[in-house]
PDB file of N, CA and C in Angstrom:
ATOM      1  N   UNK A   1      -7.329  69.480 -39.162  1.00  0.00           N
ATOM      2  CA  UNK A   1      -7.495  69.236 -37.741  1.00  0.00           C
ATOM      3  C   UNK A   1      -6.151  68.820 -37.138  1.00  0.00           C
ATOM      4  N   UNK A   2      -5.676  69.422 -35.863  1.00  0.00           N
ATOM      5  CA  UNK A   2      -5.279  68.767 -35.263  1.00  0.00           C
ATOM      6  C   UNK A   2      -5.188  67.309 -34.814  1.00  0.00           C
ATOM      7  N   UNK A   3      -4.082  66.336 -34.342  1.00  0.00           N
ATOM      8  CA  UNK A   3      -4.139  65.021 -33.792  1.00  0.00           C
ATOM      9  C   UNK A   3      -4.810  64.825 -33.125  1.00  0.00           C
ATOM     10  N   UNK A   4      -5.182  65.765 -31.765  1.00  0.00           N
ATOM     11  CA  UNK A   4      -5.534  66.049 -30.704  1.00  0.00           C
ATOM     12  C   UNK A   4      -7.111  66.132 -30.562  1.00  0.00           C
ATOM     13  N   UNK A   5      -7.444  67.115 -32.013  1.00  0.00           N
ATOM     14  CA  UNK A   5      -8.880  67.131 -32.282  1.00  0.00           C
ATOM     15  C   UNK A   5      -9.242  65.845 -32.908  1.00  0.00           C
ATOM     16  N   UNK A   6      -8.725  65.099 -34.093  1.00  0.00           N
ATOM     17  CA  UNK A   6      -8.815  63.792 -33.780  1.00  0.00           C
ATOM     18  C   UNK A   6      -9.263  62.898 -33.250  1.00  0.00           C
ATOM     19  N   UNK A   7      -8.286  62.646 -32.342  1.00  0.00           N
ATOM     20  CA  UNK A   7      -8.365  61.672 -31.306  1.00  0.00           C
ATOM     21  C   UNK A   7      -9.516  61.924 -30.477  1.00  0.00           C
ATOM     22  N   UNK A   8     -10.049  63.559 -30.093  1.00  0.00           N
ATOM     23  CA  UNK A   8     -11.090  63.766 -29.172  1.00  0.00           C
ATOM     24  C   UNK A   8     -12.514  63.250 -29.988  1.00  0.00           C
ATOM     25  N   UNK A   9     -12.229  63.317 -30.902  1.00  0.00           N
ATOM     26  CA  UNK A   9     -13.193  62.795 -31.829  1.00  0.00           C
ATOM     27  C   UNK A   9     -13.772  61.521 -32.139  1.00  0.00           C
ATOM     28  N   UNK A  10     -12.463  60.675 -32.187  1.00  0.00           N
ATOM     29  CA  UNK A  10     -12.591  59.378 -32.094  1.00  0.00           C
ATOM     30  C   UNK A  10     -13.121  58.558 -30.576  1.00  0.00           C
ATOM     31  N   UNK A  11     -12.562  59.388 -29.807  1.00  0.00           N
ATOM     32  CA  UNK A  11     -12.803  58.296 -28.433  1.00  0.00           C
ATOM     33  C   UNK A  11     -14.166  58.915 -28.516  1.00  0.00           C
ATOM     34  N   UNK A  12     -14.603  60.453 -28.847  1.00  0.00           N
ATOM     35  CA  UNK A  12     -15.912  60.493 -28.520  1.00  0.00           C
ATOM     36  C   UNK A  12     -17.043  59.475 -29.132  1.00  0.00           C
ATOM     37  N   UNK A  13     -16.877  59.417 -30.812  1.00  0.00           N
ATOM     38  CA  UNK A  13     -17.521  58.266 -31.399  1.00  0.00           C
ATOM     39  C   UNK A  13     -17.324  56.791 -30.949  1.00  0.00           C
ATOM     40  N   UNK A  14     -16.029  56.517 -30.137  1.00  0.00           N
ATOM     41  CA  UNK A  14     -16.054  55.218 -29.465  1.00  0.00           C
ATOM     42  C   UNK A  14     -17.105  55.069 -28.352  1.00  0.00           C
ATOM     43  N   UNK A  15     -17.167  56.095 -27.423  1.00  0.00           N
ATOM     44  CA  UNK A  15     -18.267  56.520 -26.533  1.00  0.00           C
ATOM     45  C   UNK A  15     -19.475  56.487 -26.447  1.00  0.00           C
ATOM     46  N   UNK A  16     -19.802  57.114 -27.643  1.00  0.00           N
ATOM     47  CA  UNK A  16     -21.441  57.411 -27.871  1.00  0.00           C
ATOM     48  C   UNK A  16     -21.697  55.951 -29.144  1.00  0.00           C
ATOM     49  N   UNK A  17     -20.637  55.156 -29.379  1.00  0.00           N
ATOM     50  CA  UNK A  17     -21.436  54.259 -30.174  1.00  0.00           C
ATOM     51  C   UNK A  17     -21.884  54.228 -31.276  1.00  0.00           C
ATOM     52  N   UNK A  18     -21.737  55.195 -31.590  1.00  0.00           N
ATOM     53  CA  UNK A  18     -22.648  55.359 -33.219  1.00  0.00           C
ATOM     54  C   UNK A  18     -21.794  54.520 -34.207  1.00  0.00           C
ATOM     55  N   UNK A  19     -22.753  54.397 -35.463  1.00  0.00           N
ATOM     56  CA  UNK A  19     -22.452  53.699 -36.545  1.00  0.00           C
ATOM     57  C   UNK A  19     -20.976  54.127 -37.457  1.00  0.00           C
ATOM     58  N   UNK A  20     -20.336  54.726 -37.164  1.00  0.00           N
ATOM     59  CA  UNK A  20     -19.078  55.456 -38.056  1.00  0.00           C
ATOM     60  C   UNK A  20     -18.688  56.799 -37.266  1.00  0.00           C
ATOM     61  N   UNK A  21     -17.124  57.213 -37.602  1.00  0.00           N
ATOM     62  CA  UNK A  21     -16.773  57.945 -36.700  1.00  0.00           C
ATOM     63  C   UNK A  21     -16.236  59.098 -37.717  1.00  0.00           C
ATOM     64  N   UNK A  22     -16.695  60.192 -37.759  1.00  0.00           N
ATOM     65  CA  UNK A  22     -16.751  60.901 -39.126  1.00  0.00           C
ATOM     66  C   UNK A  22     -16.001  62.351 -38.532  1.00  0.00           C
ATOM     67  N   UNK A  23     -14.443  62.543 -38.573  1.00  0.00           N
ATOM     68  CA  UNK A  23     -14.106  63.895 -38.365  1.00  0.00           C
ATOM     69  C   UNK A  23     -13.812  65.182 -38.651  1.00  0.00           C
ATOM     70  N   UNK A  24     -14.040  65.187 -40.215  1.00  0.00           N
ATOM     71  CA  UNK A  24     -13.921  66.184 -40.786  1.00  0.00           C
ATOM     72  C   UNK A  24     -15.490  66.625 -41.673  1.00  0.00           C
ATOM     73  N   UNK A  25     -15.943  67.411 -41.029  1.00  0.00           N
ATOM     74  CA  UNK A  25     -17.056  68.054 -41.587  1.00  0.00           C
ATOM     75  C   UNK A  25     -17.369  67.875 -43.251  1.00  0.00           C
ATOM     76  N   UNK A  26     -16.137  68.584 -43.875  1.00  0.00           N
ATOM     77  CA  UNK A  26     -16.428  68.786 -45.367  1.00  0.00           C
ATOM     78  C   UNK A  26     -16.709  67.553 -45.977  1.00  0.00           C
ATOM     79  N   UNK A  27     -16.604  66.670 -45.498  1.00  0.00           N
ATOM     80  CA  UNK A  27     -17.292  65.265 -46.203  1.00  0.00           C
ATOM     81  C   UNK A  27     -18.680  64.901 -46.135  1.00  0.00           C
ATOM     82  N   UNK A  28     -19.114  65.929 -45.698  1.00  0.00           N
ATOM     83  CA  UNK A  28     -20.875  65.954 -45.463  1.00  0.00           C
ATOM     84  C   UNK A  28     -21.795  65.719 -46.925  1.00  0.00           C
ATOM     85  N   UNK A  29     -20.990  66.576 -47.570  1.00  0.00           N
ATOM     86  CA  UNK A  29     -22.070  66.482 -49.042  1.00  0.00           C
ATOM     87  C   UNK A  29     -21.964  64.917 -49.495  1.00  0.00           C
ATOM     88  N   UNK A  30     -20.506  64.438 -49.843  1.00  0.00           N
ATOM     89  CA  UNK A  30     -20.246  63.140 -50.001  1.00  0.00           C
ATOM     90  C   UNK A  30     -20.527  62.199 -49.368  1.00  0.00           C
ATOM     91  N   UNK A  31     -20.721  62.305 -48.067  1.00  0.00           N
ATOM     92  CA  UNK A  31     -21.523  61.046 -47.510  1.00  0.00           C
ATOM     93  C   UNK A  31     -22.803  60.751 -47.643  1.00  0.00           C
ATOM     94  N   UNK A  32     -23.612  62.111 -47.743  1.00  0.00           N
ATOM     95  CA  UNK A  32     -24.855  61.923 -48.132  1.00  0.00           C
ATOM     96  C   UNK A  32     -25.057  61.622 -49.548  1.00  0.00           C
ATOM     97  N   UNK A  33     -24.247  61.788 -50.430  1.00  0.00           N
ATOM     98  CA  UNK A  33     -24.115  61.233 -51.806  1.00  0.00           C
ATOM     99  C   UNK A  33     -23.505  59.443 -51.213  1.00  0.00           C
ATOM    100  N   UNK A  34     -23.370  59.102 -50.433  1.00  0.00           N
ATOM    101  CA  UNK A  34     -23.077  57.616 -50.460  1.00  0.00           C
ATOM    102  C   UNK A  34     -23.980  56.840 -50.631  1.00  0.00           C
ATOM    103  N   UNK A  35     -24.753  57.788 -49.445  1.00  0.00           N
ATOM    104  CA  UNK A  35     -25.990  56.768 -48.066  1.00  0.00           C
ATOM    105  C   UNK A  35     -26.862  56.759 -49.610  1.00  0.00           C
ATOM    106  N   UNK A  36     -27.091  57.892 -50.253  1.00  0.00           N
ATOM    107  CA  UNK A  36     -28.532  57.647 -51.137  1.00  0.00           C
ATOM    108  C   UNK A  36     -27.992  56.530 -52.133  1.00  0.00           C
ATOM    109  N   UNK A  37     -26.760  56.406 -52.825  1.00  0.00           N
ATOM    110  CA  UNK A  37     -26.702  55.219 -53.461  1.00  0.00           C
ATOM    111  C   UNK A  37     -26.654  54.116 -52.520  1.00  0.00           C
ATOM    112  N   UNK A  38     -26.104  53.784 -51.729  1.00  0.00           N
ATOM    113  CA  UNK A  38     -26.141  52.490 -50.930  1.00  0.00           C
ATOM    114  C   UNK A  38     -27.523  52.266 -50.309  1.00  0.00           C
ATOM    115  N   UNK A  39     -28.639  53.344 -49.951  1.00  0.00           N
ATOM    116  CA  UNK A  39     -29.942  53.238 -50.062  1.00  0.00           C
ATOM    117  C   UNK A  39     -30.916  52.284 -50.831  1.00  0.00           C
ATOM    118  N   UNK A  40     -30.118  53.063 -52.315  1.00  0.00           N
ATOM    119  CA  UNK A  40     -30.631  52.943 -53.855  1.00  0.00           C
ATOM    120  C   UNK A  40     -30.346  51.491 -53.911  1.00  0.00           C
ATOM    121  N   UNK A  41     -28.920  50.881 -53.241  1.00  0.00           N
ATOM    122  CA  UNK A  41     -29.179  49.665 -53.735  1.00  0.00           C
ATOM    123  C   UNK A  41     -29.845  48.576 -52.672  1.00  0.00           C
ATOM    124  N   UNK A  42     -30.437  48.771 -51.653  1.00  0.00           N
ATOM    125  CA  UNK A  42     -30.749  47.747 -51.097  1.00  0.00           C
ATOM    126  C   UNK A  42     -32.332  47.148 -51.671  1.00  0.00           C
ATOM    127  N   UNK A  43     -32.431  45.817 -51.871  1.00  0.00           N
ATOM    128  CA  UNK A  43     -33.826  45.772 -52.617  1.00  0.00           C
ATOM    129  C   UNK A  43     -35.418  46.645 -52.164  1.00  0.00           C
ATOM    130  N   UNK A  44     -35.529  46.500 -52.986  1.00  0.00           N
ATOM    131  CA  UNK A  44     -36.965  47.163 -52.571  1.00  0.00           C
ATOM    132  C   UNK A  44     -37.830  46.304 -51.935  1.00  0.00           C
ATOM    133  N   UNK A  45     -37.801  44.868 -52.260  1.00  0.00           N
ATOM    134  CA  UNK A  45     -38.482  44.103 -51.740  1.00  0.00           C
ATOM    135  C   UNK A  45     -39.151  43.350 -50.231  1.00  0.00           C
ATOM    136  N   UNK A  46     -39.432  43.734 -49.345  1.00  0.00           N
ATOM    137  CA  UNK A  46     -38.802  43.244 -47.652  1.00  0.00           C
ATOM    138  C   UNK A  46     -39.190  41.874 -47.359  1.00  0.00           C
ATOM    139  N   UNK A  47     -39.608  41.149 -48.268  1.00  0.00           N
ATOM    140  CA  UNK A  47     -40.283  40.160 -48.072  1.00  0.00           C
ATOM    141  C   UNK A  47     -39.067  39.022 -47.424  1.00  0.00           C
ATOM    142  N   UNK A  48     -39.303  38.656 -46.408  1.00  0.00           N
ATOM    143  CA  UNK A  48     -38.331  37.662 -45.630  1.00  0.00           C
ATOM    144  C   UNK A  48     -38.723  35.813 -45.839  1.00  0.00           C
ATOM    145  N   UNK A  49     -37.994  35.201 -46.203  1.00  0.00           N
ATOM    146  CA  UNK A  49     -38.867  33.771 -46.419  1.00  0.00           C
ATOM    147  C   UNK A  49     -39.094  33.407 -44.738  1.00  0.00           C
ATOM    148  N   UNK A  50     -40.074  32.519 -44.837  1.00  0.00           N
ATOM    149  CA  UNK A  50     -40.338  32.159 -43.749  1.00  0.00           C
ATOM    150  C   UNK A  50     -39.117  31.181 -42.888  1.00  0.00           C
ATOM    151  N   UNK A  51     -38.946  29.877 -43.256  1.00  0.00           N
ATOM    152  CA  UNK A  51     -37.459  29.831 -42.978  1.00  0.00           C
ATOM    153  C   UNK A  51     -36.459  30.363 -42.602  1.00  0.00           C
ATOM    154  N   UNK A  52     -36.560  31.689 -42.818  1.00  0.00           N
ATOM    155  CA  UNK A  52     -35.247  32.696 -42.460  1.00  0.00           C
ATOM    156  C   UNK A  52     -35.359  33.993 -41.706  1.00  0.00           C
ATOM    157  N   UNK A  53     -36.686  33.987 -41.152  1.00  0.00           N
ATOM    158  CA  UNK A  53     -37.454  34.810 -40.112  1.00  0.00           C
ATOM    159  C   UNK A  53     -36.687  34.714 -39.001  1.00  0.00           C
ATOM    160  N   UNK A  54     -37.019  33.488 -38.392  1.00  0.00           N
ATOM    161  CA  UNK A  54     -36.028  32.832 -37.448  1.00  0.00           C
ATOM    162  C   UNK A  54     -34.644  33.861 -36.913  1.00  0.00           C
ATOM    163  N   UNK A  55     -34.193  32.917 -38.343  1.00  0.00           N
ATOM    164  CA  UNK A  55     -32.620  33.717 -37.765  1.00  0.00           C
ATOM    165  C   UNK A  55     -32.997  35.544 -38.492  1.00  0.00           C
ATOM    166  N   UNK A  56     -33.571  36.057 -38.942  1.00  0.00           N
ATOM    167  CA  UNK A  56     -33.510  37.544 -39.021  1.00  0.00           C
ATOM    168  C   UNK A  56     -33.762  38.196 -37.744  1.00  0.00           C
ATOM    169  N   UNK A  57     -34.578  37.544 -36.885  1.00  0.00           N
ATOM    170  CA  UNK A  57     -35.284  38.198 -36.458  1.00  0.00           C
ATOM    171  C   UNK A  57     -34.301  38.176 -34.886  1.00  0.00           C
ATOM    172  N   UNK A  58     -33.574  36.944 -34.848  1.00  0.00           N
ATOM    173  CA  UNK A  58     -32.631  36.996 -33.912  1.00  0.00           C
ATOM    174  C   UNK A  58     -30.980  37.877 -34.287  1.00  0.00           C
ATOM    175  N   UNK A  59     -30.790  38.077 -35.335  1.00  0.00           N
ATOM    176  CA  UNK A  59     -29.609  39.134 -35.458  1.00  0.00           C
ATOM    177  C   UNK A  59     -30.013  40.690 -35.529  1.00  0.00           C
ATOM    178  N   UNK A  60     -31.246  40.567 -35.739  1.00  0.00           N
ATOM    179  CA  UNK A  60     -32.065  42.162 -35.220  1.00  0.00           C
ATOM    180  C   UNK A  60     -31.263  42.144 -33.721  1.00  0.00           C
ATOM    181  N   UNK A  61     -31.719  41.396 -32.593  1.00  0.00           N
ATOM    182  CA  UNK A  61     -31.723  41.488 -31.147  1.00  0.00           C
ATOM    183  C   UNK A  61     -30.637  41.260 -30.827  1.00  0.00           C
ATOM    184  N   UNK A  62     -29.201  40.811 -31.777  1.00  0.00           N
ATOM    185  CA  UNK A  62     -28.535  40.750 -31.188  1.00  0.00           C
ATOM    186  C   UNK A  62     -27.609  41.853 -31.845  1.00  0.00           C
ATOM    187  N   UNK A  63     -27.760  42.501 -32.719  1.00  0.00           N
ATOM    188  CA  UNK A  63     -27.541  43.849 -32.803  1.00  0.00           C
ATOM    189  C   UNK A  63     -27.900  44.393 -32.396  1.00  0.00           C
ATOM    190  N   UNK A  64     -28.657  44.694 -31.751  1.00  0.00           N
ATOM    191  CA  UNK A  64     -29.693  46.005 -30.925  1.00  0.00           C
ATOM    192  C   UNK A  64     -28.480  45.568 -29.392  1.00  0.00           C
ATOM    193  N   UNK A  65     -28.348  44.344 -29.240  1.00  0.00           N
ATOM    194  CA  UNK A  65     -27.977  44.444 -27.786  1.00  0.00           C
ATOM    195  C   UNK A  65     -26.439  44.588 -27.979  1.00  0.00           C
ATOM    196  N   UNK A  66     -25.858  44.707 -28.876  1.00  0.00           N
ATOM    197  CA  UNK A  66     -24.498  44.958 -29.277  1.00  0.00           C
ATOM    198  C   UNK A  66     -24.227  46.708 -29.224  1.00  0.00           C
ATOM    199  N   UNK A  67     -25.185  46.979 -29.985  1.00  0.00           N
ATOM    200  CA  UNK A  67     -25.307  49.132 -29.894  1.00  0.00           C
ATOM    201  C   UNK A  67     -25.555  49.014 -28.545  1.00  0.00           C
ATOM    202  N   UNK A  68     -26.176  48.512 -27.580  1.00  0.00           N
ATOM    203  CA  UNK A  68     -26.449  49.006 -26.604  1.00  0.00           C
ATOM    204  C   UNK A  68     -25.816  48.571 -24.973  1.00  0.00           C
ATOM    205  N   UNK A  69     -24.631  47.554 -25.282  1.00  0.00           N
ATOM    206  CA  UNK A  69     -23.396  47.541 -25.101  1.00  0.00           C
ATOM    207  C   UNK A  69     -23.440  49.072 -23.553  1.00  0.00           C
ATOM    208  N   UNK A  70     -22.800  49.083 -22.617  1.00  0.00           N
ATOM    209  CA  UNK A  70     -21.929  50.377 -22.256  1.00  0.00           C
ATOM    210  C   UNK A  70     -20.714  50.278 -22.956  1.00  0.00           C
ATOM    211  N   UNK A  71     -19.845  51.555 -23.257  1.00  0.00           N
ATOM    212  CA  UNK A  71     -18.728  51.741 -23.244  1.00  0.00           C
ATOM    213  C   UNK A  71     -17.572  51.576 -22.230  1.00  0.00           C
ATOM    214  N   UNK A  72     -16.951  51.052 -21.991  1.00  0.00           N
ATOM    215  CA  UNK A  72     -15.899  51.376 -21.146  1.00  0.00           C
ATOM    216  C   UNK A  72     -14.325  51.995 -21.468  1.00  0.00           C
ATOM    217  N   UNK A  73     -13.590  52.530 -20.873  1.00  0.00           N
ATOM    218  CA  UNK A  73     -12.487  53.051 -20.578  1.00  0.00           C
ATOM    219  C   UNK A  73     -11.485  52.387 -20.679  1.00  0.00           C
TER     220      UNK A  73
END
């Protein structure tokens, strides 16, 4: 790629927000070989203690209101 393509790339993922800013295609197979191990390792378990509901349940909302942020210029 070009710098140019790049960069259009990057400000676009700065823009739209998303989780990672990914510009070269051919890394497709390998990322999806990431996500399933980093999947693989999160517990299986979801059980939250009660004690710690609290604060889970408030860094949910304050991530949600962080993605949902506008962008600016």
């Amino acid at each position: 790629m070009y710098p140019e393509e790049v960069a259009a790339s990057v400000v676009e993922g700065i823009r739209s927000n998303g989780p990672s800013i990914l510009t070269h295609a051919e890394i497709r197979d390998e990322v999806r070989e990431n996500y399933k191990a980093f999947d693989a390792a999160v517990p299986g378990n979801p059980w939250i203690p009660r004690a710690r509901q609290a604060l889970e349940d408030n860094r949910r909302k304050v991530v949600s209101r962080l993605r949902a942020l506008p962008v600016k210029d």
